[in-house]
Every structure is written in structure tokens, then in C-alpha cells.
C-alpha atoms as a PDB file:
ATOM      1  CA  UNK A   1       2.901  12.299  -0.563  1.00  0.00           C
ATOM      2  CA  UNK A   2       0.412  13.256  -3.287  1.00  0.00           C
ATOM      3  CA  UNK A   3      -1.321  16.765  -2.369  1.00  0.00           C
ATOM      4  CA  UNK A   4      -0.693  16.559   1.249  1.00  0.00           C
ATOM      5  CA  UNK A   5      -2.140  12.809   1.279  1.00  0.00           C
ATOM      6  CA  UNK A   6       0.328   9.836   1.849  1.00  0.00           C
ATOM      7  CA  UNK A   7       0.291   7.351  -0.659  1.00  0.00           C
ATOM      8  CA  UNK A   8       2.702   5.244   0.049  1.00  0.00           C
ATOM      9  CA  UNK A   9       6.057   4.274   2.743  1.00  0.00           C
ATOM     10  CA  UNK A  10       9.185   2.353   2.973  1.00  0.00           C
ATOM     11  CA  UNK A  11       9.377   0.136   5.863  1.00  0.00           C
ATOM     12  CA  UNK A  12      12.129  -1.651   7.356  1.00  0.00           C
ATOM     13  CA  UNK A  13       9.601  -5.184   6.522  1.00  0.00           C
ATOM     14  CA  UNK A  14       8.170  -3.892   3.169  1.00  0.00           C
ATOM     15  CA  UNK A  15       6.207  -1.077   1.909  1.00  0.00           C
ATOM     16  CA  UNK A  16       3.516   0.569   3.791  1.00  0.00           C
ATOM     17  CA  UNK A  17       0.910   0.785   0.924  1.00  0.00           C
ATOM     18  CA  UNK A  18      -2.529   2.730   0.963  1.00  0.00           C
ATOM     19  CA  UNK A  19      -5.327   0.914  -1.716  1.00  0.00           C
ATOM     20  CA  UNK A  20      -8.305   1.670   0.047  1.00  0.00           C
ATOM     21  CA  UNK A  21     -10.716   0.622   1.846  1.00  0.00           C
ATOM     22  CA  UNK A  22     -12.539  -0.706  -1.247  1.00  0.00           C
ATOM     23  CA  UNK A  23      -9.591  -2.366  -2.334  1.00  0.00           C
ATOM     24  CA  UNK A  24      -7.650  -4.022   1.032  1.00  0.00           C
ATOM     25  CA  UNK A  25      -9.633  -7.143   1.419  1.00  0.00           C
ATOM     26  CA  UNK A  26      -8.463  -7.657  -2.895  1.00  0.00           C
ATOM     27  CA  UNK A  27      -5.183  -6.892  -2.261  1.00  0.00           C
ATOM     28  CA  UNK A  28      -4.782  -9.180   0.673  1.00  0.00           C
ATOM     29  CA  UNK A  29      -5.549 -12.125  -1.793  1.00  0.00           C
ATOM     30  CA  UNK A  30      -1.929 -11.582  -3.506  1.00  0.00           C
ATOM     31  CA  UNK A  31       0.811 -13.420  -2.658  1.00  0.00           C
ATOM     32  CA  UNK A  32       2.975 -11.369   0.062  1.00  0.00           C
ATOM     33  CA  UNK A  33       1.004  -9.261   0.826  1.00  0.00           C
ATOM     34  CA  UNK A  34      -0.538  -8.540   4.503  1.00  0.00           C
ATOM     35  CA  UNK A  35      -2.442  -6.573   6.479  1.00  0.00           C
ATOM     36  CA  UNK A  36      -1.086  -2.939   8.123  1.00  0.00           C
ATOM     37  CA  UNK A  37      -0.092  -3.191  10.734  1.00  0.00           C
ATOM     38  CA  UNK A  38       0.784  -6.575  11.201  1.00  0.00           C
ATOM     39  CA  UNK A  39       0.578  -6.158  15.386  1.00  0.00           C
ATOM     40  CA  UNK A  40      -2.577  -4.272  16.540  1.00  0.00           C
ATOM     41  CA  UNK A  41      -5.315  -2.915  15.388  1.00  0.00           C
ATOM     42  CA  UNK A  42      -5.188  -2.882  11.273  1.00  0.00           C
ATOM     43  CA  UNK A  43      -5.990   0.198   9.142  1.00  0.00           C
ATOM     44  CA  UNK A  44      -8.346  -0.139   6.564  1.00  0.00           C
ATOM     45  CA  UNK A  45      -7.474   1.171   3.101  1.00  0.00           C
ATOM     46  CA  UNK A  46      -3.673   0.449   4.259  1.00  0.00           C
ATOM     47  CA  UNK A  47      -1.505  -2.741   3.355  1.00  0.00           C
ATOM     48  CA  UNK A  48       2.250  -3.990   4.147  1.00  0.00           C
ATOM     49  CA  UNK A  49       4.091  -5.363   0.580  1.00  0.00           C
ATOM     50  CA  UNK A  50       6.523  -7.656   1.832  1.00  0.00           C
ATOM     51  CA  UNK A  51       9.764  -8.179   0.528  1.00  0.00           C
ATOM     52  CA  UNK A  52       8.916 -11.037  -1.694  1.00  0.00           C
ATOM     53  CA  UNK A  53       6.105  -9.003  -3.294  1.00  0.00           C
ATOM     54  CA  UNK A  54       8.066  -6.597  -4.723  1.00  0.00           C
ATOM     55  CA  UNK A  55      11.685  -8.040  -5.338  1.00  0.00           C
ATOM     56  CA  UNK A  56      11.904  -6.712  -9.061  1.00  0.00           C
ATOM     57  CA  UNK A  57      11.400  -3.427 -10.031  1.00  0.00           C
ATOM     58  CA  UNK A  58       8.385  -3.666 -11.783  1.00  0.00           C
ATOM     59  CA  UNK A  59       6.174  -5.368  -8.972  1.00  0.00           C
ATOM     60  CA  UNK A  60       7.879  -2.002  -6.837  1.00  0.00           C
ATOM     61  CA  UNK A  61       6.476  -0.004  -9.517  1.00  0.00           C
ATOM     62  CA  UNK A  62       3.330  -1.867  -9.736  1.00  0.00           C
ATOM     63  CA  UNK A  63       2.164  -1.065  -6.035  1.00  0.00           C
ATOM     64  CA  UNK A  64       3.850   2.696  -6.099  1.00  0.00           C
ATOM     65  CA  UNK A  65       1.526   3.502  -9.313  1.00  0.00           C
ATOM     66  CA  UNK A  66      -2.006   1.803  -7.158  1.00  0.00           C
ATOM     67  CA  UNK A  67      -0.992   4.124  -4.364  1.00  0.00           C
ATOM     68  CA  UNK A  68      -0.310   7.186  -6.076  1.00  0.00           C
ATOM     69  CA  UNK A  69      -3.726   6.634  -8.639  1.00  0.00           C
ATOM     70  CA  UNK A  70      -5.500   6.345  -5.511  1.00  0.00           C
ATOM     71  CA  UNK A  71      -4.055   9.405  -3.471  1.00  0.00           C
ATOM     72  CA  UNK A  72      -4.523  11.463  -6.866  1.00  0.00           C
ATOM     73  CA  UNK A  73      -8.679  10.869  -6.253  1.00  0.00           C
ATOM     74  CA  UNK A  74      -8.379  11.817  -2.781  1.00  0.00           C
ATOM     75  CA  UNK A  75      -9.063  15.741  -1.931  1.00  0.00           C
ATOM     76  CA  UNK A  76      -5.776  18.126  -1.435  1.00  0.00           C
ATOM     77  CA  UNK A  77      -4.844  18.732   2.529  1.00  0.00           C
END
């Protein structure tokens, strides 16, 4: 949580990731990456980062640092 906004989640099938809605349709291009939630009706802005997508420590820290830039922009709740 960054400022009352959620940024990002752990999942028990990845990480529950918000990029934006500017930036899901992008992000879906990487490799293991898919759409949140994967059953019903998907949330813009918000992505799932499989396992395989952030095995090392550094792709974690990659997708940690998108979501918390982007919760940073949005306005304090």
C-alpha cells in the first residue's frame, strides 16, 4: 500500500500487480505475464506476474518498483 492505494499483492499463482490502465495491454506482451483475474471479468490497470516472470529477485524487484512508481502518482486515500 502506497498512501492508502494498493500497489501491489502476493498471490498463491503470482503477484497481483497494478500498471495501469495505460500500461496493461504493454505489459501483457511480456513473457508470463497475464491478465487479472485470470477467471471473470478482468480489471484494467491490474495484471497477474506468474511464477516464471519473476523467479529471480531482480525481475521481483522489477514489477514491485512499476507498481509502487505508479501508486506514488495516484492521489492519497
Amino acid at each position: 500500500m502506497i498512501a492508502g492505494n494498493m500497489a501491489c499483492g502476493v498471490k498463491e499463482n503470482g503477484v497481483m500487480a497494478r500498471v495501469g490502465k495505460e500500461r496493461d495491454e504493454e505489459a501483457l506482451q511480456e513473457p508470463g505475464i497475464v491478465i487479472f483475474p485470470e477467471t471473470g471479468r478482468p480489471m484494467r490497470g491490474w495484471i497477474t506476474v506468474t511464477p516464471p516472470a519473476c523467479e529471480s529477485d531482480q525481475e521481483l524487484y522489477k514489477w514491485v518498483d512499476r507498481c509502487v512508481q505508479l501508486a506514488e502518482t495516484l492521489p492519497p486515500k
